[in-house]
C-alpha atoms as a PDB file:
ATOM      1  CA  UNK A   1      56.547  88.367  33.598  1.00  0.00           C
ATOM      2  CA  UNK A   2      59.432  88.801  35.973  1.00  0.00           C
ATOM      3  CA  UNK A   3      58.640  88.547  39.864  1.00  0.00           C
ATOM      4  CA  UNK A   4      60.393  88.857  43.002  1.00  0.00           C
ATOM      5  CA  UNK A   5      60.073  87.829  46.184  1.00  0.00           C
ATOM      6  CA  UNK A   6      60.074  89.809  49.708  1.00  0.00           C
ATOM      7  CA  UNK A   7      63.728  88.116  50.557  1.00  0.00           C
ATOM      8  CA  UNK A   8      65.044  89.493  46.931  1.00  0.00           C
ATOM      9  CA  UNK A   9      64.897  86.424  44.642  1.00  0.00           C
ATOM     10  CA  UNK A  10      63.333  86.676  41.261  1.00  0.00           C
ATOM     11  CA  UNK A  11      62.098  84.591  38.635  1.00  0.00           C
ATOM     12  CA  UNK A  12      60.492  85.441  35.216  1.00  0.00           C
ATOM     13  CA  UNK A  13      57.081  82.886  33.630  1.00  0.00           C
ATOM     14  CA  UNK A  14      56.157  82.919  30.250  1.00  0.00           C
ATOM     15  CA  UNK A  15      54.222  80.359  30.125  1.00  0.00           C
ATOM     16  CA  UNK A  16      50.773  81.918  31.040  1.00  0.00           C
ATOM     17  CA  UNK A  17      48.622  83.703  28.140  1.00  0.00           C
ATOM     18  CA  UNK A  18      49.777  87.663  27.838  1.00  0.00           C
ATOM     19  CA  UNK A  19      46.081  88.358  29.229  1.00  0.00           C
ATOM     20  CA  UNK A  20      46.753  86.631  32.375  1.00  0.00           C
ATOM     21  CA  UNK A  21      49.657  88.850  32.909  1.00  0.00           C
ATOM     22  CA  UNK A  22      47.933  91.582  32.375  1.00  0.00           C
ATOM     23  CA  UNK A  23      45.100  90.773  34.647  1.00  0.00           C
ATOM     24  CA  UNK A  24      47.375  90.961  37.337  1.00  0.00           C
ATOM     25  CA  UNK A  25      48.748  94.251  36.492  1.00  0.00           C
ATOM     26  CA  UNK A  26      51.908  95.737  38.019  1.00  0.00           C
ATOM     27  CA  UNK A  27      52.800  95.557  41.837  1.00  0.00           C
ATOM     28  CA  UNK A  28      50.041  92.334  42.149  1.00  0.00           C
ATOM     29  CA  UNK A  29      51.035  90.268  45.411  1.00  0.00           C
ATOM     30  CA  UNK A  30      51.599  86.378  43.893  1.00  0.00           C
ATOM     31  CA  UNK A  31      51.849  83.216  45.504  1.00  0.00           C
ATOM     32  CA  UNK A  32      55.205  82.482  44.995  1.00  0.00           C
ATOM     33  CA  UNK A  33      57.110  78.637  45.358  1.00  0.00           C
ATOM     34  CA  UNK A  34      60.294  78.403  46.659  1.00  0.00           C
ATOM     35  CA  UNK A  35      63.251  75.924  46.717  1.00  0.00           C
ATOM     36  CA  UNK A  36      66.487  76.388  47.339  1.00  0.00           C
ATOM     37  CA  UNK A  37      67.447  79.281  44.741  1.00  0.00           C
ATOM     38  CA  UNK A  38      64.689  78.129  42.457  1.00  0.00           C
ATOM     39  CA  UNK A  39      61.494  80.141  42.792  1.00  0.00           C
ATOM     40  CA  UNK A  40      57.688  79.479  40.594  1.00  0.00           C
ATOM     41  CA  UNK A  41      54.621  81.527  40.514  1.00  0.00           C
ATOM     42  CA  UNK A  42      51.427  79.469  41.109  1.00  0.00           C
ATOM     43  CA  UNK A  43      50.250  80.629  37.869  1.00  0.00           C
ATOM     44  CA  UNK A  44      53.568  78.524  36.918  1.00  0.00           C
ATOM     45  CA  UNK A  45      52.737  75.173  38.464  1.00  0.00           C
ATOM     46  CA  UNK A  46      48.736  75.512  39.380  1.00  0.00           C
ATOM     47  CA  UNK A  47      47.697  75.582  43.321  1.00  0.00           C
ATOM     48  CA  UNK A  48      48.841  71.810  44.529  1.00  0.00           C
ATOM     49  CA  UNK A  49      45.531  69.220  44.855  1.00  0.00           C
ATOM     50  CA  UNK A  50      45.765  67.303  48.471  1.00  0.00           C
ATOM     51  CA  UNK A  51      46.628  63.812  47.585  1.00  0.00           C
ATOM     52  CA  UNK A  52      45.079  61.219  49.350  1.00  0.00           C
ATOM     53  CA  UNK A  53      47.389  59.205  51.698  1.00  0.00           C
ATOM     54  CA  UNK A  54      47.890  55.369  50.353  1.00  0.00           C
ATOM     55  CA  UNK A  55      48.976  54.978  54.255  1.00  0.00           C
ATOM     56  CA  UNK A  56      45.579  53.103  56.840  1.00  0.00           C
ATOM     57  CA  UNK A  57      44.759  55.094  58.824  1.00  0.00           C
ATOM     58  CA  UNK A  58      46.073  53.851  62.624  1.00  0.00           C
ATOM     59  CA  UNK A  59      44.108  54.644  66.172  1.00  0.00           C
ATOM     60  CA  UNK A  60      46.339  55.811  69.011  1.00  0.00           C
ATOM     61  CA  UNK A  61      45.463  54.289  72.163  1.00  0.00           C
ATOM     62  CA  UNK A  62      44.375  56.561  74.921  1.00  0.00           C
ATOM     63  CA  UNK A  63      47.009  58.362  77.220  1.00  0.00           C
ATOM     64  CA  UNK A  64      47.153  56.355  80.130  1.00  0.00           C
END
């Protein structure tokens, strides 16, 4: 599959199953990653799980 995004980069996947791509048909909108240059589908890298902070969590005090 090769994708592009609204701003003009592209990027191509292959690592899905041929029925997945073919699911989404031609045109399909995509979530689409990008850093720098480098762009991924999500179907690439899975939707990202919320990681639970390691961090205490700390009580302002009140506005004075």
């Amino acid at each position: 599959m090769q994708f592009r995004t609204v701003d003009g980069l592209t990027g191509e996947s292959l690592d899905a199953s041929i029925r997945t791509f073919q699911a989404l048909g031609r045109g399909t909108q995509i979530v689409v990653f990008v850093r720098g240059q480098d762009v991924w589908w999500e179907g690439d890298v899975g939707p990202r799980a919320r990681v639970p902070s390691q961090l205490p969590k700390v009580t302002l005090p009140p506005d004075a």
